[in-house]
C-alpha atoms as a PDB file:
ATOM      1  CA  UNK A   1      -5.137  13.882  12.757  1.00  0.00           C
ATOM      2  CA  UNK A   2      -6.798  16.758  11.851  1.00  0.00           C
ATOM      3  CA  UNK A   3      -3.511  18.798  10.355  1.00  0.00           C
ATOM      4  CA  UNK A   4      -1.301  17.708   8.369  1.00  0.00           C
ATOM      5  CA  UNK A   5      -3.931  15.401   6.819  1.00  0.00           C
ATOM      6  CA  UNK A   6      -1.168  14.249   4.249  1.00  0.00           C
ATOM      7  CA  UNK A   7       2.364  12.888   4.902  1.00  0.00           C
ATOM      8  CA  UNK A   8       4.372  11.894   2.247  1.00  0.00           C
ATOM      9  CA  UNK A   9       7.340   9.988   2.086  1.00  0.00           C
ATOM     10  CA  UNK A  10      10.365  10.522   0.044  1.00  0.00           C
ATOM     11  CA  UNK A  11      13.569   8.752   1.189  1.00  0.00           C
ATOM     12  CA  UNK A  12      14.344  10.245   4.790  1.00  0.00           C
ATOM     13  CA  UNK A  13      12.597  13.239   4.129  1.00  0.00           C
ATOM     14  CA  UNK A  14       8.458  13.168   5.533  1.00  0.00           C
ATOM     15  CA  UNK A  15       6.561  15.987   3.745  1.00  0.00           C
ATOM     16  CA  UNK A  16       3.654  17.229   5.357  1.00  0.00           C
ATOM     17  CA  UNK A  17       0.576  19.042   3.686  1.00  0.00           C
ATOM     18  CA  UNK A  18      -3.279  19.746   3.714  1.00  0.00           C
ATOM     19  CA  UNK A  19      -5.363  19.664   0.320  1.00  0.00           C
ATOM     20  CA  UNK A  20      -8.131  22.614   0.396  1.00  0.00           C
ATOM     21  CA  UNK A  21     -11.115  22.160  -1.833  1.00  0.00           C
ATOM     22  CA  UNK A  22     -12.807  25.822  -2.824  1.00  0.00           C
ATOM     23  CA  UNK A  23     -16.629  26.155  -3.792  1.00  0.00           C
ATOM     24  CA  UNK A  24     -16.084  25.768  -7.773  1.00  0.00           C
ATOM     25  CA  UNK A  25     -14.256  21.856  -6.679  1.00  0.00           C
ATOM     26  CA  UNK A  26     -10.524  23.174  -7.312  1.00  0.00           C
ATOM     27  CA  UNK A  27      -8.115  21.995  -4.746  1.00  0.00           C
ATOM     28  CA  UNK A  28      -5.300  24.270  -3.207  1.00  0.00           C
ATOM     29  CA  UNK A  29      -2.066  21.742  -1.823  1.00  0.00           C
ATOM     30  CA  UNK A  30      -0.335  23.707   1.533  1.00  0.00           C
ATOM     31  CA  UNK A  31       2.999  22.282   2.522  1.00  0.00           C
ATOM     32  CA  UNK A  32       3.119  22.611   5.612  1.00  0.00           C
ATOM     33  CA  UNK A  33       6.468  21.796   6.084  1.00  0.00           C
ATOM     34  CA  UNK A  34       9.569  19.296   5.158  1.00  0.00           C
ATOM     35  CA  UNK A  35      11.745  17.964   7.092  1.00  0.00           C
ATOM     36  CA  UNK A  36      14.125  14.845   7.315  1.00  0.00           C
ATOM     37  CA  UNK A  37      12.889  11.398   8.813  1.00  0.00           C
ATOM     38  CA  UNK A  38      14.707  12.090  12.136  1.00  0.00           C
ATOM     39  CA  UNK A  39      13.090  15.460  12.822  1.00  0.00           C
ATOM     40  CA  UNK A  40       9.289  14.340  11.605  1.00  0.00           C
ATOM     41  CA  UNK A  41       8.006  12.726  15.127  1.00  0.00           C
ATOM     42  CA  UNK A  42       9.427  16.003  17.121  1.00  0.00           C
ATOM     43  CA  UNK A  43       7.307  18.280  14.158  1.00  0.00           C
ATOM     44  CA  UNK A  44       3.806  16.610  14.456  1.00  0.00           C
ATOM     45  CA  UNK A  45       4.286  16.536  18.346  1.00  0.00           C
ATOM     46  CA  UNK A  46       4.758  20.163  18.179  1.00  0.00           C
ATOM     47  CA  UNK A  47       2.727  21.365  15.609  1.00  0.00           C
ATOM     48  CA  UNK A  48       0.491  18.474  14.171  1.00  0.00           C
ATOM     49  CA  UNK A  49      -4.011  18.882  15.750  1.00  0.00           C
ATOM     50  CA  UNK A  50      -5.512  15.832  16.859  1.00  0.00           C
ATOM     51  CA  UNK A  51      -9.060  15.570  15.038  1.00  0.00           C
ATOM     52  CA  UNK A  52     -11.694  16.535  18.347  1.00  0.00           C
END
């Protein structure tokens, strides 16, 4: 999966972020959103990209 390329876990909750590296090798952590175990599946079918 392209985006989110992160998921973590945390009880029933699923965070979902990307980690950006810039030019000088700092990363930047987006979170793309949180949402509860029940609700994750629906979110990546909606918003998640399939790597091409």
């Amino acid at each position: 999966m392209q985006q989110p390329q992160y998921r973590l876990r945390i009880d029933d909750l699923r965070a979902f972020y990307d980690v950006n590296y810039t030019n000088d090798g700092d990363g930047i952590v987006e979170i793309l959103r949180i949402r509860e175990k029940s609700e994750a599946m629906k979110w990546l079918t909606e918003f998640g990209r399939r790597e091409e």
